[in-house]
Protein backbone atom coordinates (compact mmCIF):
# COMPACT_ATOMS: atom_id res chain seq x y z
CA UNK A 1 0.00 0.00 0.00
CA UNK A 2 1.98 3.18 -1.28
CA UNK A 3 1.71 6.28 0.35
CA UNK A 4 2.42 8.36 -3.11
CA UNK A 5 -0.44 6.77 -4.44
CA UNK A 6 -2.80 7.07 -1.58
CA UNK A 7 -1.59 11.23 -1.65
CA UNK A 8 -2.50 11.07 -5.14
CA UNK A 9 -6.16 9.77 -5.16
CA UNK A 10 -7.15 10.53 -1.62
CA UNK A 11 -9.58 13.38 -2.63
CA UNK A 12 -11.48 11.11 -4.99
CA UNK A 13 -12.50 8.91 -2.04
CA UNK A 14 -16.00 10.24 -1.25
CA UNK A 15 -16.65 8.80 2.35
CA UNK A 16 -20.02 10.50 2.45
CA UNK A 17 -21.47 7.53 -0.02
CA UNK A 18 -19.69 4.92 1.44
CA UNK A 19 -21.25 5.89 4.91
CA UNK A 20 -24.56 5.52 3.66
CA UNK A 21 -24.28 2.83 1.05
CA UNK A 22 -21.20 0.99 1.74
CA UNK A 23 -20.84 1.39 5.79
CA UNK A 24 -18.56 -1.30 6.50
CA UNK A 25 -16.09 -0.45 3.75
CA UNK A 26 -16.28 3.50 4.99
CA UNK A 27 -14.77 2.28 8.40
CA UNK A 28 -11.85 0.73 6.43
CA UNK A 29 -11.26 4.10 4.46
CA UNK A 30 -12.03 6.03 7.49
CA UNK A 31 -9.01 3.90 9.48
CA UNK A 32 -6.77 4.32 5.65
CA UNK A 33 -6.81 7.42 6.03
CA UNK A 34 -6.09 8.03 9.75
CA UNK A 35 -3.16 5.44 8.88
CA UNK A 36 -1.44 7.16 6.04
CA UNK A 37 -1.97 11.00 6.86
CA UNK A 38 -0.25 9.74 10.92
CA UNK A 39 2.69 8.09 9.09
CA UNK A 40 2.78 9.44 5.69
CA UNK A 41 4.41 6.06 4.31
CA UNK A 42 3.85 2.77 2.21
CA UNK A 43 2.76 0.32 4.85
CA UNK A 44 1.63 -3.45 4.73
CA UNK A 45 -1.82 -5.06 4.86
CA UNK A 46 -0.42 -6.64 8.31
CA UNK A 47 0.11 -3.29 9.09
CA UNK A 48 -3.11 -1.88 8.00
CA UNK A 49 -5.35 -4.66 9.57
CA UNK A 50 -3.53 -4.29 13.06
CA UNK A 51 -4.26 -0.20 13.14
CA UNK A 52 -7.91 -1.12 11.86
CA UNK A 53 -8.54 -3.50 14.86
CA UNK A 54 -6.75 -0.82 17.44
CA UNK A 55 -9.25 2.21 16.07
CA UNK A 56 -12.02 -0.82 15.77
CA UNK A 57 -11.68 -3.41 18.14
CA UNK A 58 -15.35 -4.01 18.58
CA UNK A 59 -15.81 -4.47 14.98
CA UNK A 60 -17.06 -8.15 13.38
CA UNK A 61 -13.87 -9.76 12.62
CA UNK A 62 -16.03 -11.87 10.59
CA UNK A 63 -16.69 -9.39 8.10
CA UNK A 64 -13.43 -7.69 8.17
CA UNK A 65 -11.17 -10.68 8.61
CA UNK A 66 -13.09 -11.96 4.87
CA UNK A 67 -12.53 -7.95 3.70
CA UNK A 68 -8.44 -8.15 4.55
CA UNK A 69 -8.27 -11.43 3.03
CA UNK A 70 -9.52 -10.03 -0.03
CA UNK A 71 -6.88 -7.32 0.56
CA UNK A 72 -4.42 -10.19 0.18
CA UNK A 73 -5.73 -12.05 -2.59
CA UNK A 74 -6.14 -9.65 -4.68
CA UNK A 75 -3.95 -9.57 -7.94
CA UNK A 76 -3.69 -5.66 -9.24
CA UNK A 77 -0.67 -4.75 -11.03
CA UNK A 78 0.14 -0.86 -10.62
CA UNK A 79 -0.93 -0.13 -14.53
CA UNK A 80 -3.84 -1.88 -13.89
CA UNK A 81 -4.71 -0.34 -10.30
CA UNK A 82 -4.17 3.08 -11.71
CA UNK A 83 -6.53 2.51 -14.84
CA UNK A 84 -9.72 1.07 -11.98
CA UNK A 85 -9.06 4.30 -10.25
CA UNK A 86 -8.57 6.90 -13.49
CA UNK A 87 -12.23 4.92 -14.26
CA UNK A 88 -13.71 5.79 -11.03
CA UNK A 89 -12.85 9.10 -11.75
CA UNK A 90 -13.99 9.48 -15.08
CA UNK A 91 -17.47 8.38 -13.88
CA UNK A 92 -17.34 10.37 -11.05
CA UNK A 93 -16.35 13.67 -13.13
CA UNK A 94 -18.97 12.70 -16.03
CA UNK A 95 -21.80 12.79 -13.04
CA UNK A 96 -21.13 15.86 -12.23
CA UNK A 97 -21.18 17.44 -15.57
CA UNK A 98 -24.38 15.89 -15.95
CA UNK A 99 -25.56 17.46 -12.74
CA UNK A 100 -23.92 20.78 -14.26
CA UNK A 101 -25.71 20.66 -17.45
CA UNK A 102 -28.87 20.18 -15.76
CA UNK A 103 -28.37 23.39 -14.14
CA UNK A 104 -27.48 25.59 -16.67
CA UNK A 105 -30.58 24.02 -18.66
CA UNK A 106 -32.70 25.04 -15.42
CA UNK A 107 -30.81 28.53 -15.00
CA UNK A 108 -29.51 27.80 -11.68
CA UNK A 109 -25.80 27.67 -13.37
CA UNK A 110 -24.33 29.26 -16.18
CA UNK A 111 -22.07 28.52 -19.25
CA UNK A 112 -19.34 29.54 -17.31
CA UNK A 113 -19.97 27.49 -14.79
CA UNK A 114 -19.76 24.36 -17.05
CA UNK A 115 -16.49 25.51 -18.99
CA UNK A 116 -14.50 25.73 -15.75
CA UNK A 117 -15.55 22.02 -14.30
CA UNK A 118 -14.37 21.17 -17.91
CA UNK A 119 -11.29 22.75 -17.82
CA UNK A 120 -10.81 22.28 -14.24
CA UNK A 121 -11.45 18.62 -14.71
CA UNK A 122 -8.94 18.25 -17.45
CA UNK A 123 -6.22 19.95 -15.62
CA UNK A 124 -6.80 17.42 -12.38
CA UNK A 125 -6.61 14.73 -14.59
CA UNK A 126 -2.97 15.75 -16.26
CA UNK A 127 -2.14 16.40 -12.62
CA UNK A 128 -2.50 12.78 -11.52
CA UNK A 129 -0.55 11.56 -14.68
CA UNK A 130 2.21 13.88 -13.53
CA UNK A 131 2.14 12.94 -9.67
CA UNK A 132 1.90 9.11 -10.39
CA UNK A 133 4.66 8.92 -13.07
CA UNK A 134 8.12 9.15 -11.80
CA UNK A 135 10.64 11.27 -13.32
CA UNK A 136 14.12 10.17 -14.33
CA UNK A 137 16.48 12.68 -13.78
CA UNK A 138 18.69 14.23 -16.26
CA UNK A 139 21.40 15.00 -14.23
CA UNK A 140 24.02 12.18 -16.45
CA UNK A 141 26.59 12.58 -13.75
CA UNK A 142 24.40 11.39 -10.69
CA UNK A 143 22.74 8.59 -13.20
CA UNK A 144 26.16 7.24 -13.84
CA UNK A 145 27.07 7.60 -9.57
CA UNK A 146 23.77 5.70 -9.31
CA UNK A 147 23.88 2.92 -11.49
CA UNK A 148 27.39 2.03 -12.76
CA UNK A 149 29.70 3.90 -10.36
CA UNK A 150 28.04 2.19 -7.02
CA UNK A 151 28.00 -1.65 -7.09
CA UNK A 152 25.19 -3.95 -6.50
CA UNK A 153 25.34 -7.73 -5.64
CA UNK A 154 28.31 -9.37 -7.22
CA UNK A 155 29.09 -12.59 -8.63
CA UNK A 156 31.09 -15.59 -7.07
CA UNK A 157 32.10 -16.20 -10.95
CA UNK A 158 34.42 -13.08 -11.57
CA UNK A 159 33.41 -14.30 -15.35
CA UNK A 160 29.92 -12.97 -14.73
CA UNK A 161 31.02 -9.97 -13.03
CA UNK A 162 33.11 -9.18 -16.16
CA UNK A 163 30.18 -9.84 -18.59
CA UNK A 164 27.11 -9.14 -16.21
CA UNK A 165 28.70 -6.64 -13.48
CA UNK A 166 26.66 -6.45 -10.30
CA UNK A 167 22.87 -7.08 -9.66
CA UNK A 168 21.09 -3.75 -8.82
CA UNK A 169 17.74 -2.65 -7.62
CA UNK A 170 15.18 -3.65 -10.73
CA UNK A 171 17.43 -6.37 -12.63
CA UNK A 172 15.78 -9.18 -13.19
CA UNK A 173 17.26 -12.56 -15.69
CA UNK A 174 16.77 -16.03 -15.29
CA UNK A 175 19.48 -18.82 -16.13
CA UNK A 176 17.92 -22.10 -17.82
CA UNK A 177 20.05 -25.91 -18.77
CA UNK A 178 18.62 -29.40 -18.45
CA UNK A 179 18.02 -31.20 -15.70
CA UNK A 180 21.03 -32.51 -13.28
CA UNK A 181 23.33 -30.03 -14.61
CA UNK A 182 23.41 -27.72 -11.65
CA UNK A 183 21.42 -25.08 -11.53
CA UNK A 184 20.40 -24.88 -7.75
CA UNK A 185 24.00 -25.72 -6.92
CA UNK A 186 24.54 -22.59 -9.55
CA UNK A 187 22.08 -20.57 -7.24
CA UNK A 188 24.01 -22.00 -3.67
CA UNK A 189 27.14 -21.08 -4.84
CA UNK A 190 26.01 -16.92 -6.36
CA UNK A 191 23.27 -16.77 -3.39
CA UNK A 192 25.81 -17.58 -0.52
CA UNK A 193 28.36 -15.05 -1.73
CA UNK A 194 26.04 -12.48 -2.17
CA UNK A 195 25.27 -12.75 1.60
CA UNK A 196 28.48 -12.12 2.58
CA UNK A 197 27.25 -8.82 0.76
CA UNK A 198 23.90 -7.76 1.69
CA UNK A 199 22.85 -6.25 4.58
CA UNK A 200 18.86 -6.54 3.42
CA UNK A 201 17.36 -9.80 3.38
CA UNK A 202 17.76 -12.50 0.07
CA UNK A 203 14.91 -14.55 -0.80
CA UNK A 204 14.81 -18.07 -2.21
CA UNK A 205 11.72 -19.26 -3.55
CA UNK A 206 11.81 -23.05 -3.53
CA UNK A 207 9.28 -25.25 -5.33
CA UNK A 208 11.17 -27.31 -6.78
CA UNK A 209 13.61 -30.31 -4.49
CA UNK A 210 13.27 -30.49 -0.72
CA UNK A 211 14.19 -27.46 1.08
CA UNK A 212 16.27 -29.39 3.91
CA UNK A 213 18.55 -30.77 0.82
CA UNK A 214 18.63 -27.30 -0.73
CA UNK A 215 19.49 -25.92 3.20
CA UNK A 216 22.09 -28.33 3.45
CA UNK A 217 23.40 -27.32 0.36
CA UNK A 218 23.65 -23.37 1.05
CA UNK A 219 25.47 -24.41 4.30
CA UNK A 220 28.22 -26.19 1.84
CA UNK A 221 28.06 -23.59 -0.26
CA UNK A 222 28.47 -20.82 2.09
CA UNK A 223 31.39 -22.58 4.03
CA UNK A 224 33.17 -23.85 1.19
CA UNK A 225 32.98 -27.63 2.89
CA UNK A 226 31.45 -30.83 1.99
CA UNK A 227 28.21 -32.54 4.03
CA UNK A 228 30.04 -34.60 5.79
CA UNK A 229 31.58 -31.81 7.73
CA UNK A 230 28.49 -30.03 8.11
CA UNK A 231 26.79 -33.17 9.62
CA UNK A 232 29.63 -33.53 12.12
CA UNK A 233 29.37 -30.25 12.97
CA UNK A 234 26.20 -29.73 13.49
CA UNK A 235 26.01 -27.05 16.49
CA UNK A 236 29.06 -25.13 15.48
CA UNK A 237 28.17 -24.56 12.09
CA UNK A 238 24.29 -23.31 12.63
CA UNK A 239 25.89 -20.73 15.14
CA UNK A 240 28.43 -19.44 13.13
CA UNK A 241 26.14 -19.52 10.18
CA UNK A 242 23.68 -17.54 12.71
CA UNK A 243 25.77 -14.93 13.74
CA UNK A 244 26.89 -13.95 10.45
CA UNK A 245 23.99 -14.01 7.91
CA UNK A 246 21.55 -13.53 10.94
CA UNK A 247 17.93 -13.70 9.39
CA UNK A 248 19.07 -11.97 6.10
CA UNK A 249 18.56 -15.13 4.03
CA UNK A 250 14.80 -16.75 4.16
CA UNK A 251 14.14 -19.79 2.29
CA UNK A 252 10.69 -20.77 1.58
CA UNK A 253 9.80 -24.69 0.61
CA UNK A 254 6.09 -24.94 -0.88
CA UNK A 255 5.17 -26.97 -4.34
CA UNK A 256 2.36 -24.59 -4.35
CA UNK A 257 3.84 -20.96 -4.11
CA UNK A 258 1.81 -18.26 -5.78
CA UNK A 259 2.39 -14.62 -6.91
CA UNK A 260 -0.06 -13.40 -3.65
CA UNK A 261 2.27 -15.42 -1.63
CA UNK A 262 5.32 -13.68 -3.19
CA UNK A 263 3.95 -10.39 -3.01
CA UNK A 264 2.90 -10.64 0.74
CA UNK A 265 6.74 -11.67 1.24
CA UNK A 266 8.62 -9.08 -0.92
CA UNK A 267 6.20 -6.40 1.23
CA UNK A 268 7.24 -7.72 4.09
CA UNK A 269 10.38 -8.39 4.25
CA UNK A 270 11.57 -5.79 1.55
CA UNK A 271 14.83 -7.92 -0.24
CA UNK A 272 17.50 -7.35 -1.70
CA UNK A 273 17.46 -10.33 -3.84
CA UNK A 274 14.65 -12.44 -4.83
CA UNK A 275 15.38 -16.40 -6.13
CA UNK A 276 12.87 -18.09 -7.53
CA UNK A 277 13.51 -22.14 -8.39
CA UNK A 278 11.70 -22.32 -10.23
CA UNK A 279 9.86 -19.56 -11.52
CA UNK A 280 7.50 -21.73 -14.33
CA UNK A 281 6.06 -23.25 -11.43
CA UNK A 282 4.68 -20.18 -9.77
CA UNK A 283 0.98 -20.57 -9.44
CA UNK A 284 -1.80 -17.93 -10.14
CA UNK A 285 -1.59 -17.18 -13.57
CA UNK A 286 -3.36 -18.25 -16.53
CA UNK A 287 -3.75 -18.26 -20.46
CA UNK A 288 -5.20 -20.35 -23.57
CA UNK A 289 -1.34 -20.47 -24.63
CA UNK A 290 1.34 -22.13 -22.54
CA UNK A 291 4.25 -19.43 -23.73
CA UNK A 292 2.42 -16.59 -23.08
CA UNK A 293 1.22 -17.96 -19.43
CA UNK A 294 4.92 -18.75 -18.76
CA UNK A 295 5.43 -15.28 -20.46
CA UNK A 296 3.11 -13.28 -18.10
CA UNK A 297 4.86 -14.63 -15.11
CA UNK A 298 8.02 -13.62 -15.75
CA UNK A 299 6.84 -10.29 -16.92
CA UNK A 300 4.96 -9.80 -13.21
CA UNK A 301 8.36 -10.97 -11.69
CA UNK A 302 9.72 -8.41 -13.88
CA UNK A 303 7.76 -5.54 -12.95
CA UNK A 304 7.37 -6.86 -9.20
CA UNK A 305 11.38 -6.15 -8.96
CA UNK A 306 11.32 -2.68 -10.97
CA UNK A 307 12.55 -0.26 -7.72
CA UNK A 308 12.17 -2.98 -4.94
CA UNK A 309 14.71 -5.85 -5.92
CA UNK A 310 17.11 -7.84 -7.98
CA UNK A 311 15.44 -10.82 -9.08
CA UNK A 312 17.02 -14.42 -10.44
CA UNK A 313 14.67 -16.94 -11.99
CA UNK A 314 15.52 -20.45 -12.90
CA UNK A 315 13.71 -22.48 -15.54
CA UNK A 316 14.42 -25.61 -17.65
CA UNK A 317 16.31 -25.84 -21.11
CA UNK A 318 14.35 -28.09 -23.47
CA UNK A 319 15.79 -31.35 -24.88
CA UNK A 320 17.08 -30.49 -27.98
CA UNK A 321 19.93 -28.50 -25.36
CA UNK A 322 20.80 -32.51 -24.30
CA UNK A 323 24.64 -32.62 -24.31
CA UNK A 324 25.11 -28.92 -25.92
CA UNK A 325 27.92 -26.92 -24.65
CA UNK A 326 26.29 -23.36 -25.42
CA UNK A 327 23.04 -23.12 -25.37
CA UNK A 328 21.24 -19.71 -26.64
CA UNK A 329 17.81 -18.16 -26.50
CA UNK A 330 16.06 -20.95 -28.60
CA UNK A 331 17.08 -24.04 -26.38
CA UNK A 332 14.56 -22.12 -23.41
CA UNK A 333 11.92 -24.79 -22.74
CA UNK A 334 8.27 -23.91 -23.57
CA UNK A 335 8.90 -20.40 -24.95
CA UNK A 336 8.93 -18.52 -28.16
CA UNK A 337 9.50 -15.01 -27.25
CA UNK A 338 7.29 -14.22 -24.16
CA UNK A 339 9.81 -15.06 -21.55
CA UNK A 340 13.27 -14.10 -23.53
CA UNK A 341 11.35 -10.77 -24.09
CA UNK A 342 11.29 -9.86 -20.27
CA UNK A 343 14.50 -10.78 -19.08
CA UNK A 344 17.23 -8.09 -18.48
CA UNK A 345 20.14 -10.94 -18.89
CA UNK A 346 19.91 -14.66 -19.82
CA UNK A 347 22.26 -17.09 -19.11
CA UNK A 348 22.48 -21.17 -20.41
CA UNK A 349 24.51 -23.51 -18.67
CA UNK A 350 25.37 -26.26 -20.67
CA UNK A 351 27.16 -29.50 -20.35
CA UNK A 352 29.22 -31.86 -22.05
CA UNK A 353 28.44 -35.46 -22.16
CA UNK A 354 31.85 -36.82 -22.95
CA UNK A 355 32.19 -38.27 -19.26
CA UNK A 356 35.70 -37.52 -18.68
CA UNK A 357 34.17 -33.48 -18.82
CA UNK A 358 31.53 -34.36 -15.97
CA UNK A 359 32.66 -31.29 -13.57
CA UNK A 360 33.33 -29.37 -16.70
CA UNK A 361 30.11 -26.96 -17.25
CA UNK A 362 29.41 -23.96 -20.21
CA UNK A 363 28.25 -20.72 -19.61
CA UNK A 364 26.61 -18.71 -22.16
CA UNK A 365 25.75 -14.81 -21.54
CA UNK A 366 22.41 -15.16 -24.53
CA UNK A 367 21.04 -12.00 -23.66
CA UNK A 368 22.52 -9.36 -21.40
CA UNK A 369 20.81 -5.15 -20.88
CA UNK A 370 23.14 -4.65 -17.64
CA UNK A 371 25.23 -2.01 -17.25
CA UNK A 372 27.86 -3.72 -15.75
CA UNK A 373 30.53 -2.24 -13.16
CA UNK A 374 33.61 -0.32 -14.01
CA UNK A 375 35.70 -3.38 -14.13
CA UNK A 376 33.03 -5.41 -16.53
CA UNK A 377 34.64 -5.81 -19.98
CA UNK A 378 32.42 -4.88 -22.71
CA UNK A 379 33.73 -7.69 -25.13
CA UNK A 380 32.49 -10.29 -22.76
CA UNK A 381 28.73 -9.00 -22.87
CA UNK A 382 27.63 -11.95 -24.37
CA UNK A 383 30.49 -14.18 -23.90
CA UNK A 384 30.99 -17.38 -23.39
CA UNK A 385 32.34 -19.40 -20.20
CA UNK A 386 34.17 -22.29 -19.52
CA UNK A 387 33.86 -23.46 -15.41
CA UNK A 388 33.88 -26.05 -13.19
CA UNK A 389 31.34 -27.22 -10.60
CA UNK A 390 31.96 -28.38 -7.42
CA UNK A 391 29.66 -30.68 -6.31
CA UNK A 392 30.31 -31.51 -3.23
CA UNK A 393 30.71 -28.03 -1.61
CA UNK A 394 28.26 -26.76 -4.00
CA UNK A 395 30.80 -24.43 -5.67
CA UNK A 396 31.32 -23.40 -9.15
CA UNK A 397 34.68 -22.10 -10.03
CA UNK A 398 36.33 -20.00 -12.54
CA UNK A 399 38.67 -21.58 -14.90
CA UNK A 400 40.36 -18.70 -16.25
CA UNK A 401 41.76 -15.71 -13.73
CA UNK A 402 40.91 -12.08 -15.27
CA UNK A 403 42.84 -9.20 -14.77
């Protein structure tokens, strides 16, 4: 629940019709706006329910627990909330001239009257365009200090950090290969060096293996040391582990995660990084067309981290990638364009199947819009990779050292 927003359309709320046909629904406006013009800041539905029930408390939670659940549920994208409201408006504003007209056809108002609700009208209305529509600055000096000067997350592969550079605020790519090639030890190995990074939380969404294999795994990962000497070490690992990434990372194990669910998180807990493995099997989303449902997720994802988050998605590579070294664009399972089209970077990790070139894997930069940092090399945009994974400490590692 932004604030911004709220500021912008708060006049439009007309609590004198909700009072008399809508009462239950006033109170929740009534307590909305107590809430925002107190703080004057985006809050939470948690947040908003808990201040309702404290102005409120004799009100039937029955009605208003169902209303706040609603409050969840519901699936609005910004574009789309803005165009209900603009609506609202519009029929609002179109009453009144109505009501207007009426007058000056009774003599009661005059021409004059009905040219400045026009005009008046139209300049409210180019108003809200302007408040709700964020400006980029033009100052090319801070721009550059903002986005290429000051790094983001960084990669455990230096290769990526040469190609890619860091993971900022709004970045969003997903990484694809077949199956058993490595792609959450891929994610273990980026995700636990990022926390050694972040001070703000990092989410991984897990739908796909159990989450106490994938937790096991993050603990090799992030200690550089095989299972065996995590399960001997039970106690002393967990505390160190504790004290030093804290409750910064949050992994959540469900088959059945959906977009409300990630939404309610990413609110809450406001990351830095959001993981999702894997992001095809998101639920809540729906279309005649396989590609373009798959396509419509990761464009939500997409504009979910725009301002709020760097987000990593992980899907599957089709089977014609079987055994391919470099895969590109094309070898993306179930997808023509939709999801290629939303991705900032892509990334393939192929594999080999000559078995002496099992820890041998292929990394292929497909698609890349980042700016990269001031060490990234522009030649290895869209480069290709040559690295070795790690199994057992869930590690990848670089083969060649740059400068």
């Amino acid at each position: 629940m932004y604030y911004n927003v709220y500021n912008t359309y708060k006049e439009y709320i007309d609590l004198k019709y909700l009072k008399e046909y809508h009462r239950e629904i006033s109170f929740l406006y009534l307590s909305l706006i107590s809430l925002m013009d107190k703080h004057q800041k985006d809050c939470s539905v948690d947040e908003f329910e808990a201040y309702f029930y404290a102005e409120y408390p004799n009100s039937d939670k029955t009605i208003y627990d169902a209303l706040f659940k609603q409050l969840r549920d519901v699936q609005v994208t910004p574009d789309v909330g803005q165009d209900i409201v603009d609506k609202h408006i519009q029929r609002k504003n179109a009453l009144k001239l109505s009501e207007l007209a009426f007058e000056v056809s009774q003599g009661t108002k005059t021409q004059d009257d009905l040219h400045g609700f026009i005009q008046q009208s139209a300049t409210a209305s180019d108003l809200v365009k302007q408040q709700t529509l964020p400006e980029v600055s033009t100052d090319l000096e801070s721009l550059i200090e903002h986005v290429h000067q000051h790094p983001g997350l960084r990669w455990r592969l230096d290769c990526l950090n040469k190609s890619l550079g860091s993971l900022r605020k709004g970045d969003f790519g997903f990484i694809f290969a077949r199956p058993e090639t490595g792609k959450t030890t891929f994610l273990a190995s980026e995700v636990t060096h990022m926390l050694t990074q972040s001070h703000d939380s990092l989410i991984w969404l897990n739908n796909e293996e159990d989450g106490w294999k994938v937790m096991l795994r993050v603990y090799c990962s992030y200690f550089g040391v095989g299972s065996d000497v995590i399960m001997a070490n039970i106690k002393r690992f967990t505390e160190i582990f504790k004290q030093e990434v804290g409750s910064r990372f949050k992994l959540f194990d469900s088959a059945t995660i959906s977009r409300s669910d990630v939404e309610r998180l990413v609110e809450r807990l406001n990351p830095q990084l959001v993981v999702y493995d894997q992001i095809d099997k998101i639920k809540g989303f729906a279309n005649d067309r396989e590609d373009l449902r798959l396509g419509s997720i990761y464009q939500w994802a997409r504009e979910l981290a725009k301002g709020s988050h760097a987000a990593i998605g992980v899907c599957q590579a089709d089977g014609h990638a079987e055994g391919v070294r470099h895969l590109t664009m094309e070898h993306v399972a179930n997808a023509k364009t939709a999801k290629q089209a939303e991705a900032d970077f892509i990334l393939g990790i192929g594999k080999d199947g000559n078995p002496d070139l099992a820890t041998a894997r292929y990394l292929t930069i497909s698609k890349n819009k980042l700016l990269g940092d001031p060490d990234s090399i522009s030649d290895l945009r869209h480069g290709r990779f040559e690295v070795l994974i790690e199994p057992t400490i869930a590690r990848y590692v670089d083969v060649i050292k740059f400068q």
